[in-house]
PDB file of N, CA and C in Angstrom:
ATOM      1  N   UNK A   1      27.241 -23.677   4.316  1.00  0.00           N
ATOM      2  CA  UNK A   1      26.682 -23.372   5.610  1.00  0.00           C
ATOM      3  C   UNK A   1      25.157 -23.363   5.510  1.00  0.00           C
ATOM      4  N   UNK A   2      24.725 -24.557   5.372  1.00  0.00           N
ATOM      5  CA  UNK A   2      23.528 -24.885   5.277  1.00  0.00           C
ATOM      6  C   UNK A   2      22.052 -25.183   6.346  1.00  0.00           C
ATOM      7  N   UNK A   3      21.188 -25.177   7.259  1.00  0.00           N
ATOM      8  CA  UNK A   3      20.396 -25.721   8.156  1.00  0.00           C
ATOM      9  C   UNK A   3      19.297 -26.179   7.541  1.00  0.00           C
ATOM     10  N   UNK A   4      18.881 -27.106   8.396  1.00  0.00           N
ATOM     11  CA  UNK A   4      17.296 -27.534   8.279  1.00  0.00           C
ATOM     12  C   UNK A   4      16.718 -26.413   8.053  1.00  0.00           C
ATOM     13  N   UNK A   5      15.033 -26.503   7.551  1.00  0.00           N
ATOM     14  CA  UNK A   5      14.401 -26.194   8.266  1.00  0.00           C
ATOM     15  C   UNK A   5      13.454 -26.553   9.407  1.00  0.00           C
ATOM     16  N   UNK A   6      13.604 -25.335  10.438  1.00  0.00           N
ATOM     17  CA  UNK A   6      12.648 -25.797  11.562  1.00  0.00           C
ATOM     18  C   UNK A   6      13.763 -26.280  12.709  1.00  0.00           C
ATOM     19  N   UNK A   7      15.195 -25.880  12.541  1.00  0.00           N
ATOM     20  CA  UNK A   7      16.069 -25.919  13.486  1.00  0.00           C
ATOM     21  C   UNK A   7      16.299 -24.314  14.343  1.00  0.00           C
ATOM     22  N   UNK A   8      16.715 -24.771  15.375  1.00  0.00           N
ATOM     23  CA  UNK A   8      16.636 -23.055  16.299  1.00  0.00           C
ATOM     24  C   UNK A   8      15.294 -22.352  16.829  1.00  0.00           C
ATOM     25  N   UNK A   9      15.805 -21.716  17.265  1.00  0.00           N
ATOM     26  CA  UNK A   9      14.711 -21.029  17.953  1.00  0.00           C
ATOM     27  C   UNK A   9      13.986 -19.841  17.232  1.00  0.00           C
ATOM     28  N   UNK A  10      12.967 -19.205  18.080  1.00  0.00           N
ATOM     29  CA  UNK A  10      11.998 -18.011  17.156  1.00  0.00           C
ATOM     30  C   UNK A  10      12.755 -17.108  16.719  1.00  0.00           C
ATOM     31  N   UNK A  11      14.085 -16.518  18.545  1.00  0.00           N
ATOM     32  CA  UNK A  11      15.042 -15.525  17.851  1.00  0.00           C
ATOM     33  C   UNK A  11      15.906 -15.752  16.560  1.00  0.00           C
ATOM     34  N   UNK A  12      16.091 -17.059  16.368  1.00  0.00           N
ATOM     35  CA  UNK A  12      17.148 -17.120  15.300  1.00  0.00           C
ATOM     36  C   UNK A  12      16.390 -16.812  14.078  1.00  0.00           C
ATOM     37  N   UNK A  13      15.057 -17.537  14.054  1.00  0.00           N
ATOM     38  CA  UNK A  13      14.246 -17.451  13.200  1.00  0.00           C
ATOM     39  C   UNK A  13      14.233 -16.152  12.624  1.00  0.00           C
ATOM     40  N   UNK A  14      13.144 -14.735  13.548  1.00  0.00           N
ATOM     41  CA  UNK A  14      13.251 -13.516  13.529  1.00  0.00           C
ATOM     42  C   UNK A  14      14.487 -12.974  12.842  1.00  0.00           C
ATOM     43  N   UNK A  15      15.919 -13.448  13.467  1.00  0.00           N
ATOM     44  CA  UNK A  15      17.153 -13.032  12.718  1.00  0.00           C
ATOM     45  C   UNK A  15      17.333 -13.296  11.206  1.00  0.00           C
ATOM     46  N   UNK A  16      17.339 -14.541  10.991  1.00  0.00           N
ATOM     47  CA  UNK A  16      17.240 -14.781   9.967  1.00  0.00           C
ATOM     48  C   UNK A  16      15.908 -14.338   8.872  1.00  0.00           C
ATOM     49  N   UNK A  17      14.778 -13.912   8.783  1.00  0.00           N
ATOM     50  CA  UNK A  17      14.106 -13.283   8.430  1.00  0.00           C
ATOM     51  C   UNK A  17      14.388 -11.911   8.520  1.00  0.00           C
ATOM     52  N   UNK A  18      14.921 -11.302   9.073  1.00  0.00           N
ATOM     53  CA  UNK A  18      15.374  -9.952   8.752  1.00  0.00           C
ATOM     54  C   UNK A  18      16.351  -9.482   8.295  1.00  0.00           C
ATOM     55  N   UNK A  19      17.279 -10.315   8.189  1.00  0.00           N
ATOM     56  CA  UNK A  19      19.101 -10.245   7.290  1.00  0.00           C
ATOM     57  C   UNK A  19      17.816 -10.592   5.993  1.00  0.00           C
ATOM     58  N   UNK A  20      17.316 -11.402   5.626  1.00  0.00           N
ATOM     59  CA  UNK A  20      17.036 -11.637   4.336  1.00  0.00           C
ATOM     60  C   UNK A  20      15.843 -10.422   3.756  1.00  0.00           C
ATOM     61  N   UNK A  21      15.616  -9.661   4.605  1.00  0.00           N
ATOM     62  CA  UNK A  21      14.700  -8.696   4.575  1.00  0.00           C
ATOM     63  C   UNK A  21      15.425  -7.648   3.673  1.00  0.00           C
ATOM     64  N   UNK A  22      16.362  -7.688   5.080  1.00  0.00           N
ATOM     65  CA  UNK A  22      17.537  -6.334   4.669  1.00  0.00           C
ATOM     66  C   UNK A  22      18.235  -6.733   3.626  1.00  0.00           C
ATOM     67  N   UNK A  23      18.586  -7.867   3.190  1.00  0.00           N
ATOM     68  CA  UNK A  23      19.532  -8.134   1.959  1.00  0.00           C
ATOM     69  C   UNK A  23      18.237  -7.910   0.807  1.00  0.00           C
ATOM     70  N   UNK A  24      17.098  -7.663   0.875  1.00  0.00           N
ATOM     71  CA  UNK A  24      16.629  -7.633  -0.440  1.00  0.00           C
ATOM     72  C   UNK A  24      15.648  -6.616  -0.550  1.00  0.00           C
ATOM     73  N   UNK A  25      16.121  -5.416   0.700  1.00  0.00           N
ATOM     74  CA  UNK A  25      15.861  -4.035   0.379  1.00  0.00           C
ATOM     75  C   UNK A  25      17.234  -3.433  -0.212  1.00  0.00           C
ATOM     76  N   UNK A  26      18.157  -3.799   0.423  1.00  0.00           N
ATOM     77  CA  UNK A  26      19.569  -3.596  -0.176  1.00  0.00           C
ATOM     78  C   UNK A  26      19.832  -3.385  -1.525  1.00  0.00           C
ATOM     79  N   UNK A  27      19.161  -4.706  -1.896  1.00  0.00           N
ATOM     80  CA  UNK A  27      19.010  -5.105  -3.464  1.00  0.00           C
ATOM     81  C   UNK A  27      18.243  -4.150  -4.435  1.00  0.00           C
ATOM     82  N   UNK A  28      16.821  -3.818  -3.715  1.00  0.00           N
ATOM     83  CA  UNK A  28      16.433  -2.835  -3.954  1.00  0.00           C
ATOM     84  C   UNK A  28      16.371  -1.360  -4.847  1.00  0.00           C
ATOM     85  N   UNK A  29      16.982  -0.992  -3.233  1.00  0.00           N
ATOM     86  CA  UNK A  29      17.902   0.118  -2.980  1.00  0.00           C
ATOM     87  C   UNK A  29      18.411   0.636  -4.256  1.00  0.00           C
ATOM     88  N   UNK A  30      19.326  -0.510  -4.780  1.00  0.00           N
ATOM     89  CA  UNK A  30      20.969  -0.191  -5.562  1.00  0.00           C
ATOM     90  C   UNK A  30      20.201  -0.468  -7.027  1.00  0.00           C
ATOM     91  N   UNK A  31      19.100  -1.087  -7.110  1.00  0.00           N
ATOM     92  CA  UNK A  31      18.601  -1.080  -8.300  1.00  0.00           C
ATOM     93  C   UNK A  31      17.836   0.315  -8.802  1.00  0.00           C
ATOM     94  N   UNK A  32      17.237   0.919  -7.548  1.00  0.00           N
ATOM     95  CA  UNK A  32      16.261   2.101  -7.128  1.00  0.00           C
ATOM     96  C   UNK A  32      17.191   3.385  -7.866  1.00  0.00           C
ATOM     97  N   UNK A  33      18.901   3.380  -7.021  1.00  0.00           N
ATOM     98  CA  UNK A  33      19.600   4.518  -7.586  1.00  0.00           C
ATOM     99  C   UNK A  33      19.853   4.342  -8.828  1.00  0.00           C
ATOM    100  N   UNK A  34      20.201   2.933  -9.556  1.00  0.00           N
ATOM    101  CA  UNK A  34      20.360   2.892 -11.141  1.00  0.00           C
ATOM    102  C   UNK A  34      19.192   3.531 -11.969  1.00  0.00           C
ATOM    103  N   UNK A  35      17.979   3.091 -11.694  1.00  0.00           N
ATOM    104  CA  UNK A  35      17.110   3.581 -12.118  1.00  0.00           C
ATOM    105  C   UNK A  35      16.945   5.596 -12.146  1.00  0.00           C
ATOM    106  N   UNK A  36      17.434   5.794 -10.935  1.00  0.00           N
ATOM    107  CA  UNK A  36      17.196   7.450 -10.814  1.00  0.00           C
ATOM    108  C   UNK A  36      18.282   8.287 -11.872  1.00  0.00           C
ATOM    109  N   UNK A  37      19.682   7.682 -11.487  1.00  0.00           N
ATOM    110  CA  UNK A  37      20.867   7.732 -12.158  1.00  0.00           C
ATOM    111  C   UNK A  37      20.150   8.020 -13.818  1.00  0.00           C
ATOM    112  N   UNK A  38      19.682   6.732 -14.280  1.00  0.00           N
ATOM    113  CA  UNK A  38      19.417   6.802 -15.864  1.00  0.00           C
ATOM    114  C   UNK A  38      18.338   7.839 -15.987  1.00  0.00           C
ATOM    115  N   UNK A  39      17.422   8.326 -14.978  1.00  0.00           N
ATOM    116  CA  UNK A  39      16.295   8.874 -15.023  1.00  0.00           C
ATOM    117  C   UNK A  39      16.790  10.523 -15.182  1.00  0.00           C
ATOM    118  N   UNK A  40      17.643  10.827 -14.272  1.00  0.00           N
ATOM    119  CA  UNK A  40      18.631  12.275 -14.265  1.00  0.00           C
ATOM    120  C   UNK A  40      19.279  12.473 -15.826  1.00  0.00           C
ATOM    121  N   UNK A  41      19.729  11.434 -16.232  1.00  0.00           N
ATOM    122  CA  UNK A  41      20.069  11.627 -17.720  1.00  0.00           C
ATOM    123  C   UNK A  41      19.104  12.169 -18.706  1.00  0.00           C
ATOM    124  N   UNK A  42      18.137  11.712 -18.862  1.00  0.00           N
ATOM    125  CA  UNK A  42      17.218  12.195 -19.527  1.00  0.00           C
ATOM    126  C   UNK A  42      17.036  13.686 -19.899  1.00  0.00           C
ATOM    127  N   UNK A  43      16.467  14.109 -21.234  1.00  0.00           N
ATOM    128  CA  UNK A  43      16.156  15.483 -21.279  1.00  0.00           C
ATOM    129  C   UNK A  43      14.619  15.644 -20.834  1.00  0.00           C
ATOM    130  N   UNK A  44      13.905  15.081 -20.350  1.00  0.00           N
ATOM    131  CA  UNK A  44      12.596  15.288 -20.157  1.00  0.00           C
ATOM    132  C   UNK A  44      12.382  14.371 -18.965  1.00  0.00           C
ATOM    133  N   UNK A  45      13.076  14.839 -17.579  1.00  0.00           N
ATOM    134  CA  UNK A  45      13.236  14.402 -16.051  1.00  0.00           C
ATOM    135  C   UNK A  45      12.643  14.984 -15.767  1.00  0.00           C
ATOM    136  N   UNK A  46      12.064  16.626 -16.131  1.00  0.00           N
ATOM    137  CA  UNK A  46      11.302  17.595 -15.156  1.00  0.00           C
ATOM    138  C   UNK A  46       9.872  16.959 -15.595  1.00  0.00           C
ATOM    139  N   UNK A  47       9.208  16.655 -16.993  1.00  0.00           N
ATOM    140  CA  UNK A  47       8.042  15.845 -16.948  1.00  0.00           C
ATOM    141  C   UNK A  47       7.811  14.327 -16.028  1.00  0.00           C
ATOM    142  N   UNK A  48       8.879  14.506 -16.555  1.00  0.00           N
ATOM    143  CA  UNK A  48       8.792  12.669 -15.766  1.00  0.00           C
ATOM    144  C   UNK A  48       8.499  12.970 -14.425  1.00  0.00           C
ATOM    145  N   UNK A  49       9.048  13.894 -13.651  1.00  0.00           N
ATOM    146  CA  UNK A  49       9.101  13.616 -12.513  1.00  0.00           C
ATOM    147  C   UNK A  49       7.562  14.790 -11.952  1.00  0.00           C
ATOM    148  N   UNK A  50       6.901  15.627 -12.704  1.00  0.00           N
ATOM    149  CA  UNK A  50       5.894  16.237 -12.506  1.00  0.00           C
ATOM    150  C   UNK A  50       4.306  15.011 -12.353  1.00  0.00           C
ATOM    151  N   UNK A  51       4.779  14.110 -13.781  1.00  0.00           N
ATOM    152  CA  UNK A  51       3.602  13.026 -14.068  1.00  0.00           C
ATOM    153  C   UNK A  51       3.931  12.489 -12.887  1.00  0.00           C
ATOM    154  N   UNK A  52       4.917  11.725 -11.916  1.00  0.00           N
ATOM    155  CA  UNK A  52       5.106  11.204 -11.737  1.00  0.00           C
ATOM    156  C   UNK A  52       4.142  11.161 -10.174  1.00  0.00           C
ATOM    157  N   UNK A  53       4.445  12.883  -9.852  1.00  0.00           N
ATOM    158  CA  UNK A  53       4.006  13.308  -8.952  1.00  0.00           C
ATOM    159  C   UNK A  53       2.322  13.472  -8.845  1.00  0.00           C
ATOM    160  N   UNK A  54       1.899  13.563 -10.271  1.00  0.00           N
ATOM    161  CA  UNK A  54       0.158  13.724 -10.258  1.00  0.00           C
ATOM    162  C   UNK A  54       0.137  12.111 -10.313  1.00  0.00           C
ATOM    163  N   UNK A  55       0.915  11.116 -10.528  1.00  0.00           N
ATOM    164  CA  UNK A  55       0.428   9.586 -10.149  1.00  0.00           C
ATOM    165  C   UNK A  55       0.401   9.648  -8.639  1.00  0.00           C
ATOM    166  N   UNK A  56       1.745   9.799  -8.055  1.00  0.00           N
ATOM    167  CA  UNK A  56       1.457   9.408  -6.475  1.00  0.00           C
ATOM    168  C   UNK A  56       0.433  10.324  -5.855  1.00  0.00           C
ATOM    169  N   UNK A  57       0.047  11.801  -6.161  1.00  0.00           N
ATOM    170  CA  UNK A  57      -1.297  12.219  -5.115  1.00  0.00           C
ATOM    171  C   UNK A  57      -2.517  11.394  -6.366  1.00  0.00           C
ATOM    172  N   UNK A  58      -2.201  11.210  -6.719  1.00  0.00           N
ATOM    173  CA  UNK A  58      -3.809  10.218  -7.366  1.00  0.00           C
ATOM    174  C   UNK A  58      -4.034   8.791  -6.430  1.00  0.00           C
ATOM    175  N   UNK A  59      -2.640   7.967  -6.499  1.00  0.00           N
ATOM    176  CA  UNK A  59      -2.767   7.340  -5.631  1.00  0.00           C
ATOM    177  C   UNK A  59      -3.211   7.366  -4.272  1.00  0.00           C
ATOM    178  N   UNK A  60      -2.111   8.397  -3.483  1.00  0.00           N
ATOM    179  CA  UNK A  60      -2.315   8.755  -2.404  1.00  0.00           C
ATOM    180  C   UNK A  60      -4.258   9.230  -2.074  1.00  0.00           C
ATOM    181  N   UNK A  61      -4.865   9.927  -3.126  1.00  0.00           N
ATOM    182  CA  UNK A  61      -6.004   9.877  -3.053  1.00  0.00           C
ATOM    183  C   UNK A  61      -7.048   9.179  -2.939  1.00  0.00           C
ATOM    184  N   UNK A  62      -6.979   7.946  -3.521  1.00  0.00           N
ATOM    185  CA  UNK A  62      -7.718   7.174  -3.695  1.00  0.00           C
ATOM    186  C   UNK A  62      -7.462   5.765  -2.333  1.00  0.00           C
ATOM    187  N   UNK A  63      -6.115   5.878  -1.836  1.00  0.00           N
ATOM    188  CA  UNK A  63      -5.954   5.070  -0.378  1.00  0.00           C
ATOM    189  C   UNK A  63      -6.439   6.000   0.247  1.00  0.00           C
ATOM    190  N   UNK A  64      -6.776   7.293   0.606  1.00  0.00           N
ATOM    191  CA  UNK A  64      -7.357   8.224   1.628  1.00  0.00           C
ATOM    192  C   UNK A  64      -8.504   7.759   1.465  1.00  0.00           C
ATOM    193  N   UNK A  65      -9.423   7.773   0.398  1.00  0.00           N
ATOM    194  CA  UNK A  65     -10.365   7.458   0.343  1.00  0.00           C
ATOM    195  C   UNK A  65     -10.923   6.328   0.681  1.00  0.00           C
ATOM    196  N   UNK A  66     -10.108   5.379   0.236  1.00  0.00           N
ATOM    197  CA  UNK A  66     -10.870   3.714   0.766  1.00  0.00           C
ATOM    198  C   UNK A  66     -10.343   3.824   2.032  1.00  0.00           C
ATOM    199  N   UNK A  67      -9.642   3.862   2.867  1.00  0.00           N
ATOM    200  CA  UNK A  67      -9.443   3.991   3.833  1.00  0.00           C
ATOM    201  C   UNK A  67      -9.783   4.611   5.250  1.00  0.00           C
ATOM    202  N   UNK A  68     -10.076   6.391   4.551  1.00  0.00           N
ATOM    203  CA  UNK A  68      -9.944   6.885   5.627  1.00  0.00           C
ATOM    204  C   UNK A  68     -11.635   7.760   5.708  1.00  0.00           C
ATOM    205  N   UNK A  69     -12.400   7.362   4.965  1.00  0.00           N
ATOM    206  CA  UNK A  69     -13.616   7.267   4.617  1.00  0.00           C
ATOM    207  C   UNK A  69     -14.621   6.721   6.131  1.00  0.00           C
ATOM    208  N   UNK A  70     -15.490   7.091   6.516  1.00  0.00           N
ATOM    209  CA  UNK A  70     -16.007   7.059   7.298  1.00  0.00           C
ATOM    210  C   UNK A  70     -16.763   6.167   7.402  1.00  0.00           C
ATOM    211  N   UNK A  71     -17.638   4.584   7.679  1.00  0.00           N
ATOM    212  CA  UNK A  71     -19.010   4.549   7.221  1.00  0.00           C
ATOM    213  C   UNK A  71     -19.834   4.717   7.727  1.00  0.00           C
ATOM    214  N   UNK A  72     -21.039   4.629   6.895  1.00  0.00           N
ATOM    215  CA  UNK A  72     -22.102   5.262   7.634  1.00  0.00           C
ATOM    216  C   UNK A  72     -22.997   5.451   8.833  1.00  0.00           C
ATOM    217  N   UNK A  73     -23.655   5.984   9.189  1.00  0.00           N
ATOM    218  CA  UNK A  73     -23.725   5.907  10.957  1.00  0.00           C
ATOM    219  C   UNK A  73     -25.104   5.014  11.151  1.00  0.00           C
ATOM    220  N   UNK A  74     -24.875   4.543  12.270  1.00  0.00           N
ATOM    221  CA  UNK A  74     -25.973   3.373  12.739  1.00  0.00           C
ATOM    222  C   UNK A  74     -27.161   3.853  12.418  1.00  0.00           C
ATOM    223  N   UNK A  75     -27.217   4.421  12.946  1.00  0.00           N
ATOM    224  CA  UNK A  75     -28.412   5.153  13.205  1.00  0.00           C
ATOM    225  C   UNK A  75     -29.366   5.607  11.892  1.00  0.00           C
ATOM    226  N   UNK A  76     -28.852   6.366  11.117  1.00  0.00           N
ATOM    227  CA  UNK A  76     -28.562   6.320   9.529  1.00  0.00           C
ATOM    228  C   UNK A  76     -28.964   5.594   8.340  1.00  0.00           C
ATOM    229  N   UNK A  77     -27.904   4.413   9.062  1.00  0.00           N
ATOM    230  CA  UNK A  77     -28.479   2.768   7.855  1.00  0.00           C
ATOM    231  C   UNK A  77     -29.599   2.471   8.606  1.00  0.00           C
ATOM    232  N   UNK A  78     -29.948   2.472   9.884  1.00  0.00           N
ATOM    233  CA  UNK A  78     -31.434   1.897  10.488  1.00  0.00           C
ATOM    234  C   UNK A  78     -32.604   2.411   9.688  1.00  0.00           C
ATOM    235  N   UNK A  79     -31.968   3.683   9.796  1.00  0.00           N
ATOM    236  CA  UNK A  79     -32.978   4.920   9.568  1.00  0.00           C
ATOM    237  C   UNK A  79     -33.720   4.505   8.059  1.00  0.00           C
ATOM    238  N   UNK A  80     -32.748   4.268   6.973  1.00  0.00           N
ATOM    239  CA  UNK A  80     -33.045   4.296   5.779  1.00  0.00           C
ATOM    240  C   UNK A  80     -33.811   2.510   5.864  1.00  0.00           C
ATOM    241  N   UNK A  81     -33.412   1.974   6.195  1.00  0.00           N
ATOM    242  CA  UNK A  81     -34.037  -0.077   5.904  1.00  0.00           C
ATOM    243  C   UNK A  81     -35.394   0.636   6.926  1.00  0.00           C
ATOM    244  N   UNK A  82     -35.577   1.266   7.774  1.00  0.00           N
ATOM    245  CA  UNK A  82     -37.324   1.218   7.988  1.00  0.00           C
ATOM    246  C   UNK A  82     -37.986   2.457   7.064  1.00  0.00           C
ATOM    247  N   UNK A  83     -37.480   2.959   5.973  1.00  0.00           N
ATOM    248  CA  UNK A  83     -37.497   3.835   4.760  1.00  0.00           C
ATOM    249  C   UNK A  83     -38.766   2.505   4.165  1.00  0.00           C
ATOM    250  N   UNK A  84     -37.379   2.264   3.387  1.00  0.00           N
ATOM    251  CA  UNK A  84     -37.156   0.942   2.540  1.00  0.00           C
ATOM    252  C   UNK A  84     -38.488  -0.028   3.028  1.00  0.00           C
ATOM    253  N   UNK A  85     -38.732  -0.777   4.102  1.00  0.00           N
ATOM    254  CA  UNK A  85     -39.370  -0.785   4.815  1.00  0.00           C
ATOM    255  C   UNK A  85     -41.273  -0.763   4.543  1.00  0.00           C
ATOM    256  N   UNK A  86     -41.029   0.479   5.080  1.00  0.00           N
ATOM    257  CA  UNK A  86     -42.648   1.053   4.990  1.00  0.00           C
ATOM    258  C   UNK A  86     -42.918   1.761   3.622  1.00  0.00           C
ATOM    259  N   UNK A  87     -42.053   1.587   2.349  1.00  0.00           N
ATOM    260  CA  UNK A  87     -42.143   2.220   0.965  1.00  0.00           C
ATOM    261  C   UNK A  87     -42.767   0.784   0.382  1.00  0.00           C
ATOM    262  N   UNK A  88     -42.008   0.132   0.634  1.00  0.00           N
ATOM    263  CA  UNK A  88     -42.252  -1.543   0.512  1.00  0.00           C
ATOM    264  C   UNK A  88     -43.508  -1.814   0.631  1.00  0.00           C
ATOM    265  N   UNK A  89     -43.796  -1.419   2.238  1.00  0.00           N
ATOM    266  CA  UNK A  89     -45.648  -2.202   2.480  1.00  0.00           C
ATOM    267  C   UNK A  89     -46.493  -1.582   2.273  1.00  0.00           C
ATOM    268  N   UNK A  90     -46.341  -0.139   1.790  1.00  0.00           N
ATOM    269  CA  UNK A  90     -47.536   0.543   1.065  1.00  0.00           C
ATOM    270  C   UNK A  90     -47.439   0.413  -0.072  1.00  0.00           C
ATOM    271  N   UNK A  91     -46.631  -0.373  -1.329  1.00  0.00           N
ATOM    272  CA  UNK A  91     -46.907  -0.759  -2.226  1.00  0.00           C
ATOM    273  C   UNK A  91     -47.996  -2.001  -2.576  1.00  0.00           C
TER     274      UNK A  91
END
């Protein structure tokens, strides 16, 4: 059960891009619980899962930061280049 590509329409398209979405979060998924499964076995799960936790707020820190970081105000950067400026022409 094979098609071109570039047969059907956008909806089919959309459809088909999202069954293959979902089939390979699915996939995921079932690899995600094997992994936890073997991870619960372990005698040293409560480290694992403490480090694990100072990785994601490190992460989480550092996307706050590039992200949610402000820049600087107009007015501000103007302020400093006629600094820059008149430090310049009295040299």
């Amino acid at each position: 059960m094979t098609r071109e590509t570039g047969r059907g329409g956008a909806g089919e398209q959309a459809v088909l891009l999202f069954a293959g979405l979902a089939d390979v979060a699915v996939g995921m998924l079932g690899s995600a619980l094997g992994v936890v499964r073997g991870l619960a076995r372990r005698s040293d799960a409560a480290e694992l899962v403490s480090e694990a936790e100072r990785d994601l707020t490190a992460r989480g820190r550092l996307v706050l930061d590039r992200y949610a970081a402000a820049p600087p105000a107009h007015l501000e950067v103007l302020a400093r280049h006629a600094l820059a400026r008149r430090v310049g022409e009295s040299d």
